[in-house]
Protein backbone atom coordinates (compact mmCIF):
# COMPACT_ATOMS: atom_id res chain seq x y z
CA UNK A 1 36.84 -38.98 -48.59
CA UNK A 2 37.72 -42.08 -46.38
CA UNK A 3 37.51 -41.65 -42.71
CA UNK A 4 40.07 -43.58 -40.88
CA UNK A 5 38.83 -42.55 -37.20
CA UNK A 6 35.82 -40.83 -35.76
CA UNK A 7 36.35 -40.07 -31.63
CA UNK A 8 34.49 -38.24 -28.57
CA UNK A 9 36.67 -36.35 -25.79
CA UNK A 10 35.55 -34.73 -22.89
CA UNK A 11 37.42 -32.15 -21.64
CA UNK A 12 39.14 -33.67 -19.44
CA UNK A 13 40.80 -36.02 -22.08
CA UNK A 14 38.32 -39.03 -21.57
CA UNK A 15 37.67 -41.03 -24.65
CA UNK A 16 33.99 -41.22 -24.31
CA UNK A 17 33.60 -43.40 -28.01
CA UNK A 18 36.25 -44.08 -30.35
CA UNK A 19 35.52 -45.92 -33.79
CA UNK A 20 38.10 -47.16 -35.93
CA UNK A 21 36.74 -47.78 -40.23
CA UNK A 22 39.98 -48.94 -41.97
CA UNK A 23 42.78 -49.85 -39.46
CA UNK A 24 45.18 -47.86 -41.50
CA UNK A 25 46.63 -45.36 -39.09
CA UNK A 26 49.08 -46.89 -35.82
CA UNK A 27 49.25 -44.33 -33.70
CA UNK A 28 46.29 -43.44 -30.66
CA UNK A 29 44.45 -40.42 -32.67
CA UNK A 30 42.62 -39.36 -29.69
CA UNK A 31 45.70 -38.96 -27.67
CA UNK A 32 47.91 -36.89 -30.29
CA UNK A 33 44.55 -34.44 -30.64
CA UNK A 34 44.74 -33.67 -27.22
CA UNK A 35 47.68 -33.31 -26.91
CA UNK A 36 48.20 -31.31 -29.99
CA UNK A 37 44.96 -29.29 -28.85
CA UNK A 38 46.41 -28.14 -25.47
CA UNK A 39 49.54 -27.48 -26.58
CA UNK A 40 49.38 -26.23 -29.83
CA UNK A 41 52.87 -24.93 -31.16
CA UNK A 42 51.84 -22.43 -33.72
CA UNK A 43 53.80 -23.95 -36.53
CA UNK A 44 53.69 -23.19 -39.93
CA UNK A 45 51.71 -20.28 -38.80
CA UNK A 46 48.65 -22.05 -39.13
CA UNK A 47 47.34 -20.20 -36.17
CA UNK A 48 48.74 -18.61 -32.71
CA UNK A 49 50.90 -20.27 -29.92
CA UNK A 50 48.00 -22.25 -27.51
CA UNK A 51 45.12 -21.69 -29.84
CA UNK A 52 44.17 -24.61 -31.85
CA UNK A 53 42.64 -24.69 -35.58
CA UNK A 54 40.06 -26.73 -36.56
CA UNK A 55 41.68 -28.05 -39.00
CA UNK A 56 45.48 -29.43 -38.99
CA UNK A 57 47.94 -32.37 -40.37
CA UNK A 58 49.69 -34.17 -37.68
CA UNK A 59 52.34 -37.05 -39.36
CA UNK A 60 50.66 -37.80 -42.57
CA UNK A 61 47.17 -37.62 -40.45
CA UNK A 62 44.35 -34.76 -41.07
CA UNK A 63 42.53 -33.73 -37.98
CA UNK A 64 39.43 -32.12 -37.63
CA UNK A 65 36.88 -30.98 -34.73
CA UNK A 66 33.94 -29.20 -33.54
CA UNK A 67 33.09 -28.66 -29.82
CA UNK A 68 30.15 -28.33 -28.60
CA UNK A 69 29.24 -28.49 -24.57
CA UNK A 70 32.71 -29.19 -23.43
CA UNK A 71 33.03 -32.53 -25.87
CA UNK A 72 35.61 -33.03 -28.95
CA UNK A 73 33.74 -34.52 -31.74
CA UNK A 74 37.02 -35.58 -34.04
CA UNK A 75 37.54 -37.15 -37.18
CA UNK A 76 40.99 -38.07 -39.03
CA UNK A 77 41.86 -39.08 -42.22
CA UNK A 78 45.00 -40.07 -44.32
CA UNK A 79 44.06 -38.35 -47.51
CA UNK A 80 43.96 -34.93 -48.93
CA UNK A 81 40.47 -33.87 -47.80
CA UNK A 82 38.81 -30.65 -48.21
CA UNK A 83 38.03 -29.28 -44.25
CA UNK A 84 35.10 -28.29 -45.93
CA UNK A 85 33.74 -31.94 -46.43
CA UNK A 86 35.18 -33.18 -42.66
CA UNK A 87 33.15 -29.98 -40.81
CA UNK A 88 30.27 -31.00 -43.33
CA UNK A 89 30.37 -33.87 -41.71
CA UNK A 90 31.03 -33.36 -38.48
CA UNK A 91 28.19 -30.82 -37.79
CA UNK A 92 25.60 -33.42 -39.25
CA UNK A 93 27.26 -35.65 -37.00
CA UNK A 94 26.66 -33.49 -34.27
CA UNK A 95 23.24 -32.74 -35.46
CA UNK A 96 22.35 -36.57 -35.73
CA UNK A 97 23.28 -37.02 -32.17
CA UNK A 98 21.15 -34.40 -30.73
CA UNK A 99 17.94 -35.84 -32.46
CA UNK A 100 18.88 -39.20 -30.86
CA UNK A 101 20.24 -38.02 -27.28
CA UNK A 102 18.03 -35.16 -26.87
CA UNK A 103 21.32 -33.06 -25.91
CA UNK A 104 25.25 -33.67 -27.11
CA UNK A 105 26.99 -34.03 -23.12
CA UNK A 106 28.93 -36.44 -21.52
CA UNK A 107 26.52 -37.43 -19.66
CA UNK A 108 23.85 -38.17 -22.37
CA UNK A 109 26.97 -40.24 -24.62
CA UNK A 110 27.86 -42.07 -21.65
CA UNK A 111 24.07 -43.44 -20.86
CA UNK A 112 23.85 -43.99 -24.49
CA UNK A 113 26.89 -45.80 -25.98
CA UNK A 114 25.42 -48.55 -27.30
CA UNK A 115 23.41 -46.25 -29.66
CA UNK A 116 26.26 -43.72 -30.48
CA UNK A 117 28.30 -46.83 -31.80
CA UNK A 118 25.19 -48.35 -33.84
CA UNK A 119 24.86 -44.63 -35.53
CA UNK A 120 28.58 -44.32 -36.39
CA UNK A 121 28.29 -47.98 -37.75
CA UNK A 122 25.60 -46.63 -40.44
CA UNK A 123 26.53 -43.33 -40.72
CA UNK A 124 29.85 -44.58 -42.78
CA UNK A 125 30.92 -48.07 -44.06
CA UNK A 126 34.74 -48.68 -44.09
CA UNK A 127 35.39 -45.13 -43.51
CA UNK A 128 32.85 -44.08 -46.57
CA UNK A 129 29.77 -41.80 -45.26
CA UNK A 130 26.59 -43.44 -45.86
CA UNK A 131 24.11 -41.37 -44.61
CA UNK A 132 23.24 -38.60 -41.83
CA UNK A 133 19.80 -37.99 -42.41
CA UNK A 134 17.68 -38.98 -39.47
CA UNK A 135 14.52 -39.84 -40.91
CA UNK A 136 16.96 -42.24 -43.03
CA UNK A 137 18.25 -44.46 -40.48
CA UNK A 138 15.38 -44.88 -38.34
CA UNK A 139 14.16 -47.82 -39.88
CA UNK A 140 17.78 -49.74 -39.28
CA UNK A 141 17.98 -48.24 -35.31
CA UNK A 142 17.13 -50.09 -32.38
CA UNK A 143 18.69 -49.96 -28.83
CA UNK A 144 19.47 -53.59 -28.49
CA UNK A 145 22.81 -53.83 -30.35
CA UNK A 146 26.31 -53.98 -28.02
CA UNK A 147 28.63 -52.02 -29.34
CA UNK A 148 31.77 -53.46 -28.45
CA UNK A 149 31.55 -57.24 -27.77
CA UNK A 150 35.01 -60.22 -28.49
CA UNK A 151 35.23 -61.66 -31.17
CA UNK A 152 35.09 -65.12 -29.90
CA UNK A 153 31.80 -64.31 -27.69
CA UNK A 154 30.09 -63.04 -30.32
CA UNK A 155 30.57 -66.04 -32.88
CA UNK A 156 29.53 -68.34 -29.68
CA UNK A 157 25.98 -66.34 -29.85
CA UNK A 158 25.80 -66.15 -33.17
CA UNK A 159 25.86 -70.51 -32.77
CA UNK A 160 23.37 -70.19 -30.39
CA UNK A 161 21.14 -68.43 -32.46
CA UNK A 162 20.49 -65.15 -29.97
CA UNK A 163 20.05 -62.92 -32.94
CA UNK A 164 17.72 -64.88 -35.50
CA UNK A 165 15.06 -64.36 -33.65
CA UNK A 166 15.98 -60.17 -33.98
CA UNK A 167 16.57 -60.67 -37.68
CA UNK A 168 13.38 -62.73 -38.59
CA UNK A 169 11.13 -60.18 -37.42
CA UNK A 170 9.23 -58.78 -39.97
CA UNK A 171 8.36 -55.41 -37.57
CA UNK A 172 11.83 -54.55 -36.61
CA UNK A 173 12.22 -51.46 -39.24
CA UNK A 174 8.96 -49.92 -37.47
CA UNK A 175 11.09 -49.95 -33.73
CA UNK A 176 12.70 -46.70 -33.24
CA UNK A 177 14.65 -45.14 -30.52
CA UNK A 178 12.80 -41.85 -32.14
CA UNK A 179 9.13 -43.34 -31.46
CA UNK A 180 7.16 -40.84 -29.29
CA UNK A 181 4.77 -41.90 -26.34
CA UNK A 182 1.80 -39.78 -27.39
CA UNK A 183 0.78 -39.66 -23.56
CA UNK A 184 4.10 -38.39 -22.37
CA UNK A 185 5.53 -36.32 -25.37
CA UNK A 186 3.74 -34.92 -28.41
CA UNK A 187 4.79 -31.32 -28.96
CA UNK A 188 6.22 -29.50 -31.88
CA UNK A 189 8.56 -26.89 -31.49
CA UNK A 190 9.13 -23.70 -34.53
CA UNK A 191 11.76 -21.60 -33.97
CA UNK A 192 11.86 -18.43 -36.49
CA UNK A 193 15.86 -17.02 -35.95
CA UNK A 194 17.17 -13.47 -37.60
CA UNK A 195 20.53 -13.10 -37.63
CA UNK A 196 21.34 -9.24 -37.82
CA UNK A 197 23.73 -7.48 -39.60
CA UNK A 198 24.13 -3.71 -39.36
CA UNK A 199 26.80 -1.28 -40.15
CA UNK A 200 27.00 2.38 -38.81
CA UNK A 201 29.40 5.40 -39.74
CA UNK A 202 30.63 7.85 -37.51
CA UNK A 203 27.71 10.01 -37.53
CA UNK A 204 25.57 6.99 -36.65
CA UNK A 205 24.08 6.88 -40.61
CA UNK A 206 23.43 3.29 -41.41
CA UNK A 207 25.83 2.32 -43.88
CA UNK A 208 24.78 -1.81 -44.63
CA UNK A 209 22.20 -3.66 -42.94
CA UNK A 210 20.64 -7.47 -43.84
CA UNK A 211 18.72 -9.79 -42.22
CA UNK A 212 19.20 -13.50 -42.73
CA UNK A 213 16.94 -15.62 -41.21
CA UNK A 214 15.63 -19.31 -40.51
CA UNK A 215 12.63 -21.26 -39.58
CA UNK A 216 13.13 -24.22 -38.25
CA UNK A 217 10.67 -26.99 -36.67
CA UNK A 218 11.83 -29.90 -34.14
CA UNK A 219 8.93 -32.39 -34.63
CA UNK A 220 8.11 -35.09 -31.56
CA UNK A 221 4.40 -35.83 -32.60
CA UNK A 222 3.51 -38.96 -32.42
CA UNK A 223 2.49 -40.35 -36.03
CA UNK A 224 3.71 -38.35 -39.10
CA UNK A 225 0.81 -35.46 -39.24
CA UNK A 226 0.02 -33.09 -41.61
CA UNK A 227 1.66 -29.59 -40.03
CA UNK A 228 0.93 -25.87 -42.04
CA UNK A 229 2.75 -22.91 -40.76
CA UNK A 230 1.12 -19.34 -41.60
CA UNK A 231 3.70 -16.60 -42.11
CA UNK A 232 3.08 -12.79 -42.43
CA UNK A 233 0.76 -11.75 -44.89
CA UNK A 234 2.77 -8.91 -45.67
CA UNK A 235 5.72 -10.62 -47.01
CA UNK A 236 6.61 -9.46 -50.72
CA UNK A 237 9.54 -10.85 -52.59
CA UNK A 238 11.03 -8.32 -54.33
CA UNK A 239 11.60 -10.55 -57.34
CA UNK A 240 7.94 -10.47 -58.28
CA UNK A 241 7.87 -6.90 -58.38
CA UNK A 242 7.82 -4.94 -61.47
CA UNK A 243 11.47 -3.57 -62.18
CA UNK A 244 11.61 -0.03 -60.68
CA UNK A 245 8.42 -0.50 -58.35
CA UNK A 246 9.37 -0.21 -54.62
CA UNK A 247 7.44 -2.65 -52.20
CA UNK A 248 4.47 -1.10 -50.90
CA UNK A 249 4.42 0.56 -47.12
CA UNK A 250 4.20 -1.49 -44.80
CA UNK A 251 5.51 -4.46 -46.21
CA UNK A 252 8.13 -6.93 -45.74
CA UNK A 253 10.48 -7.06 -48.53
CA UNK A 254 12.50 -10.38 -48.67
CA UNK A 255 15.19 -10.59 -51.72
CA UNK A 256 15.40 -14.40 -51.79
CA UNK A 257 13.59 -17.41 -49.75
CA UNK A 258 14.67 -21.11 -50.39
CA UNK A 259 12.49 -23.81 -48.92
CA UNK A 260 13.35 -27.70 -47.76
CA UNK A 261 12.62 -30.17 -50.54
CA UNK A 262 9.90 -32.02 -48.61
CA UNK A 263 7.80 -28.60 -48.09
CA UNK A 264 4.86 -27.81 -50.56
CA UNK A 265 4.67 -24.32 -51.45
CA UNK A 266 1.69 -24.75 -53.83
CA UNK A 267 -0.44 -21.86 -51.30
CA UNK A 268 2.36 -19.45 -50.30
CA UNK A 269 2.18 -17.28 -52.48
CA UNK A 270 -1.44 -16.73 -52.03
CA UNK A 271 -1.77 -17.10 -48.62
CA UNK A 272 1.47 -17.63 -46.91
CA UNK A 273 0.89 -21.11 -45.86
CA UNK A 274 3.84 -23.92 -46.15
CA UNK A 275 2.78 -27.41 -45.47
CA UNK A 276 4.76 -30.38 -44.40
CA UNK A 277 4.70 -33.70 -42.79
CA UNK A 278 8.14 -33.64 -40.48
CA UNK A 279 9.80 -36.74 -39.27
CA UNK A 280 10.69 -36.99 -35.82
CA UNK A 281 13.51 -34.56 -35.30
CA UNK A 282 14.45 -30.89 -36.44
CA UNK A 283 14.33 -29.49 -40.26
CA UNK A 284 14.90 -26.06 -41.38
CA UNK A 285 11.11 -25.54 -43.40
CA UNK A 286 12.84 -22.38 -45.18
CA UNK A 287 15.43 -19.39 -45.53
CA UNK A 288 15.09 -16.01 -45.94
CA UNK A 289 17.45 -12.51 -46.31
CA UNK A 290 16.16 -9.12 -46.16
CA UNK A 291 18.63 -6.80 -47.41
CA UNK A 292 17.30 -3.59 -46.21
CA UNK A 293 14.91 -4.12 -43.26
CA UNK A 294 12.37 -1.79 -42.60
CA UNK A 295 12.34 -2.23 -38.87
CA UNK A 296 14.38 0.93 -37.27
CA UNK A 297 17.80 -0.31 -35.48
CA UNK A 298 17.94 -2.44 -32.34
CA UNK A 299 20.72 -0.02 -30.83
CA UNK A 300 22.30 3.19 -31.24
CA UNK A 301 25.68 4.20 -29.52
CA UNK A 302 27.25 7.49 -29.12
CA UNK A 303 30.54 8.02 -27.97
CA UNK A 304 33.51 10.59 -27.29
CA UNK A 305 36.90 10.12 -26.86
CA UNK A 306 38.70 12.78 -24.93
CA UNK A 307 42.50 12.56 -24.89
CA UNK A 308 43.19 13.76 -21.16
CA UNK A 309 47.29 13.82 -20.73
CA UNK A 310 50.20 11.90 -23.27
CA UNK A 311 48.96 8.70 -22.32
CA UNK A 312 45.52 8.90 -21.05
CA UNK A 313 42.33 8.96 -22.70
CA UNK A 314 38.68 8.35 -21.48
CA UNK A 315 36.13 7.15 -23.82
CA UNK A 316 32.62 8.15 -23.00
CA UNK A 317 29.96 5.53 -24.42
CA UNK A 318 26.14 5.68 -24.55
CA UNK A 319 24.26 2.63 -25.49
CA UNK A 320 20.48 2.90 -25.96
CA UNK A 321 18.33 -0.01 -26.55
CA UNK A 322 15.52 1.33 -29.19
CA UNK A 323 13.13 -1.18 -28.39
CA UNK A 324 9.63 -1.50 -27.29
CA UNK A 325 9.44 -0.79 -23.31
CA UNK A 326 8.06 -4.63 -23.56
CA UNK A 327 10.61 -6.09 -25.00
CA UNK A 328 14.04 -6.99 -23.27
CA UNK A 329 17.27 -7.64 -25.09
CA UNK A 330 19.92 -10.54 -23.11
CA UNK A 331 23.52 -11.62 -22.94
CA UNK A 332 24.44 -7.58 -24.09
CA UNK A 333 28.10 -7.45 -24.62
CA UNK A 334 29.62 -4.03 -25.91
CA UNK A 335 33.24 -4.81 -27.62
CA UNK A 336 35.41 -1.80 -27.53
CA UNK A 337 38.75 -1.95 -29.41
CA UNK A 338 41.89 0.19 -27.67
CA UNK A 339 45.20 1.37 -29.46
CA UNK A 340 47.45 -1.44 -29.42
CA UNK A 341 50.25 0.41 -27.08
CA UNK A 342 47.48 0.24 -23.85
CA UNK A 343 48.29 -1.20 -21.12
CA UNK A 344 45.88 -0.84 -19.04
CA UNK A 345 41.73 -0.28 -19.47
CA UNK A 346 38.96 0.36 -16.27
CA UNK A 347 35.61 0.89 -17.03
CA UNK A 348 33.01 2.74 -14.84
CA UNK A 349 29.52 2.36 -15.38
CA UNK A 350 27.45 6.24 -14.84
CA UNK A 351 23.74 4.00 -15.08
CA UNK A 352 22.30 1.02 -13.31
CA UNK A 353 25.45 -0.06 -13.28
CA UNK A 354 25.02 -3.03 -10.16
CA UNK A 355 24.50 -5.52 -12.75
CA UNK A 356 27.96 -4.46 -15.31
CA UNK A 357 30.47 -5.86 -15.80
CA UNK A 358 33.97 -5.59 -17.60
CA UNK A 359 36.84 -7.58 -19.11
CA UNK A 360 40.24 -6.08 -20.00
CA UNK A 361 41.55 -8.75 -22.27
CA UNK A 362 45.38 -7.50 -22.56
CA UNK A 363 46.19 -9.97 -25.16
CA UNK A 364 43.28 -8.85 -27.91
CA UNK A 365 43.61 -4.97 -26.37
CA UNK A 366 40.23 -5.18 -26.24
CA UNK A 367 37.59 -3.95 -23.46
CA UNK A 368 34.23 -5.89 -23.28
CA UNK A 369 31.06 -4.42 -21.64
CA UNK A 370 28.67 -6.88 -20.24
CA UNK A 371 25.00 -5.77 -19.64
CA UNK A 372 23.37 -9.17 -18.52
CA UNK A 373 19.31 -7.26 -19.67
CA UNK A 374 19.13 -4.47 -21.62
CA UNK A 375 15.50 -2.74 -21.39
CA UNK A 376 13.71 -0.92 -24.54
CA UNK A 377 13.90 2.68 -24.01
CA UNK A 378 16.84 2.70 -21.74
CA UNK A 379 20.20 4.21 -21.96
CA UNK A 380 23.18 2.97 -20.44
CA UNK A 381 26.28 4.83 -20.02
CA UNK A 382 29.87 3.76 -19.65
CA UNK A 383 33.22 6.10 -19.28
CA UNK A 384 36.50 3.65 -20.39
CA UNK A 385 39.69 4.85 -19.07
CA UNK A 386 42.69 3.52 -20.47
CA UNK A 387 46.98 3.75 -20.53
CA UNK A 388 49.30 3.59 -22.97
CA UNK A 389 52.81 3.33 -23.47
CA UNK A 390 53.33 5.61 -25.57
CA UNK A 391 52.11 9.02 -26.57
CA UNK A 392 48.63 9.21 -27.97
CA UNK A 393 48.89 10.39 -31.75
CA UNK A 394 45.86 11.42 -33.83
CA UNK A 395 46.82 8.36 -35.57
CA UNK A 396 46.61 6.37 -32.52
CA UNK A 397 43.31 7.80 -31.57
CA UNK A 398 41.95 6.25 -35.05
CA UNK A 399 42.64 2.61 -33.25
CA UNK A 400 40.22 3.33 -31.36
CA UNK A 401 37.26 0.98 -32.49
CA UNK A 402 34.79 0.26 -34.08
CA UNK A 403 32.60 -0.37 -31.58
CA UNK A 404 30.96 -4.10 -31.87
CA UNK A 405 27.56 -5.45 -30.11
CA UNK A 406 26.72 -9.10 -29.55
CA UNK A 407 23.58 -9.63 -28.43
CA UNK A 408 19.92 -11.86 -28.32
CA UNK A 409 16.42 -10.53 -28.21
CA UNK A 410 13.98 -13.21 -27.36
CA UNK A 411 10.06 -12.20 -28.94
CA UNK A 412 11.77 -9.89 -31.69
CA UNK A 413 12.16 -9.56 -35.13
CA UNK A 414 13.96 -6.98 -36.98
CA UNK A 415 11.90 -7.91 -40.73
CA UNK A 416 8.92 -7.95 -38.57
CA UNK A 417 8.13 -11.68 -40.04
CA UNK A 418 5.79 -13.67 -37.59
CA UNK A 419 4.52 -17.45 -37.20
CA UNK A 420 1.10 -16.13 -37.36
CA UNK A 421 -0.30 -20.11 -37.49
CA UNK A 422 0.65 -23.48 -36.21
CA UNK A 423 -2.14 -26.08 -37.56
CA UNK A 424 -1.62 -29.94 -37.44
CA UNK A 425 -3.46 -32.57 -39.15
CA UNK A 426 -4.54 -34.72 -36.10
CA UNK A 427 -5.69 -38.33 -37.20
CA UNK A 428 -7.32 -39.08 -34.01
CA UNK A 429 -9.50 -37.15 -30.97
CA UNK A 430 -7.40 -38.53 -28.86
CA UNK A 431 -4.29 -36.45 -29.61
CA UNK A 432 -3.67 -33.03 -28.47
CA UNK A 433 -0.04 -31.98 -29.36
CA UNK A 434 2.07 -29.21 -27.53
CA UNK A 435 2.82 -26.43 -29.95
CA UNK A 436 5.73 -24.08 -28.87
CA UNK A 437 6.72 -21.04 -31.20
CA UNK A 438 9.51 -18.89 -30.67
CA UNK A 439 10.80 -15.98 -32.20
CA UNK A 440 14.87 -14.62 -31.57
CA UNK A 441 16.86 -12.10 -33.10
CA UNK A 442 20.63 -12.28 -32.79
CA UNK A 443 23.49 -10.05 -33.74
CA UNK A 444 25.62 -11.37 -36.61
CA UNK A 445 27.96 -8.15 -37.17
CA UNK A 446 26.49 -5.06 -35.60
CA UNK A 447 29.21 -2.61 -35.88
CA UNK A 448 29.79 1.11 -35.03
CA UNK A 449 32.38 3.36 -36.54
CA UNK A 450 34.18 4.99 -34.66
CA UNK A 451 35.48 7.54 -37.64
């Protein structure tokens, strides 16, 4: 694949950087994106009137983007490229940029442009990706390059000689932006993330349930130490089990685990130890997927539906947050599905209910719940009203759901694997790291039947 631009928007329309490989496309990129992007036509059915795709061919011209904090990261090409590759791409690109800024925002590409245009000018050559590993292109990073300079100016200082003195030295690969003051910053976070997905039937039976999760560790240590994380000793992979034997009580059954290439594994599987020496920046240390956790269900719902006229019906929901009393769950939002003929949905909340919230999104016929903390051991309640045009049929009540939850529990995991250990190799007395662990457990597809 052969990139032909690469481009940051804000919001607003601002191009923040804009990089040009091969000269072989005449028209402004950025502006036909954003143009195309806020008023997308819905041709060729590629997706609805007003809401953009990721992915789309403007004029001979592939376009793709991410978004992330209210910026456009783009990328265009003339050939036939998978969008696979380009959002490959892009998200390392993205990922790249947060090691060096610290955070992907306007504000952070603004202060830093010189360095944004030095990365884009090794991640690809002529429009052909080099490399996006960070560790990589340290050695070939410095903040000292302009990124935009005339042509003429720049062969005047190259006559003067202002950059021989930069390329003679002999210590230049060791200069990083990346380098960490040891007396200001040296602190290593490890983030363990589950991703939950559950199924339910009507009767609230569990029908599916897996668990895929990642641990990840965002080195800033100063140095390139010696770091061993301790897992769970009650981890068992079910693959070294004899065939027929069921993991023993207790345990933590985990149908596959893949590990980073730079980890050693050579004592996990007698003690649960995995060693590394991280560069400076963020790599996921391993993968895991638990098909059928043993840990009981974050949530259970209940609910009624009671069919009060021709065109009324109340739905009665109760949410209940099975949880230690301890533990909190954020960011709760209940998704409730309506027959497609409503035209109008009110929610009132029976519990606690100062802190609700609703949304009647007309255009989805959808009804979203918002509770902003959600307790272990509490139940919250929710009656949802709604009109429709036409009569309510039995087959009209069965458009009624399924009932969806999004949600985040900091401190929680549903496999009930723990960072029991955080040990680093310190070289010197001197040095006394920040160690930061975290554990999260997010809803991937946690759905309820409704019948």
């Amino acid at each position: 694949m052969h990139i032909s631009h690469i481009f940051i928007l804000s919001s607003r329309g601002d191009t923040l950087v804009f990089k040009d490989y091969r000269d072989d496309i005449a028209d402004r990129t950025d502006e036909v994106f954003f143009r195309k992007y806020n008023f997308w036509d819905g041709k060729l059915s590629q997706a609805p009137r007003g809401d953009c795709p990721p992915f789309f061919t403007e004029k001979g011209v592939q376009y793709a983007f991410v978004k992330r904090r209210q910026l456009f990261l783009v990328c265009t090409t003339r050939e036939n490229a998978s969008p696979n590759t380009m959002a490959e791409f892009l998200l390392r690109l993205v990922h790249l940029l947060k090691d060096y800024l610290g955070a992907v925002t306007e504000e952070s590409v603004r202060k830093n442009l010189t360095l944004v245009y030095e990365l884009l000018d090794e991640v690809a050559h002529f429009g052909v990706v080099q490399e996006t590993a960070t560790d990589r292109l340290r050695p070939f990073i410095s903040d000292a390059v302009v990124p935009v300079v005339q042509a003429e100016t720049l062969m005047d200082r190259l006559r003067r000689g202002d950059f021989d003195d930069k390329s003679k030295r002999s210590d230049e690969a060791a200069t990083s932006v990346l380098t960490v003051d040891a007396a200001t910053k040296n602190e290593v976070y490890v983030d363990l993330l589950e991703r939950l997905t559950m199924v339910f039937g009507a009767r609230g039976n569990v029908v599916n349930a897996a668990v895929e999760g990642t641990l990840t560790l965002k080195s800033f240590l100063a140095g390139t130490p010696t770091v061993t994380i301790g897992l769970s000793n009650e981890i068992v992979l079910r693959s070294t089990l004899p065939r027929g034997q069921s993991p023993p009580p207790g345990s933590i059954a985990m149908d596959g685990i893949t590990f980073d290439n730079g980890v050693d594994t050579s004592q996990f599987a007698r003690s649960r130890l995995v060693t590394l020496r991280p560069s400076l920046g963020e790599v996921t240390v391993l993968r895991y997927r638990c098909l059928a956790p043993a840990g009981s269900p974050p949530f259970r719902l209940a609910q009624s539906l009671d069919v009060q006229s021709a065109c009324r019906g109340t739905l009665l929901l109760r949410v209940r947050a099975e949880l230690p009393t301890d533990t909190t769950a954020l960011a709760v939002r209940i998704c409730v599905p309506l027959p497609a003929t409503t035209v109008s949905a009110v929610a009132d909340f029976r519990s606690e209910g100062a802190s609700h919230s609703y949304e009647w999104r007309e255009a989805d016929r959808e009804l979203w719940w918002t509770v902003p903390k959600f307790s272990g051991g509490v139940e919250h309640q929710a009656q949802v009203r709604f009109i429709t045009s036409e009569e309510i049929t039995p087959a009209m009540r069965r458009e009624v759901g399924p009932v969806t939850l999004v949600f985040e529990i900091p401190q929680f995991n549903m496999s009930g694997t723990r960072v029991l250990s955080l040990q680093i190799d310190e070289r010197g007395t001197a040095q006394n790291p920040g160690k930061w662990i975290r554990s999260i457990t997010q809803a991937s597809a946690y759905t309820f039947r409704t019948h």
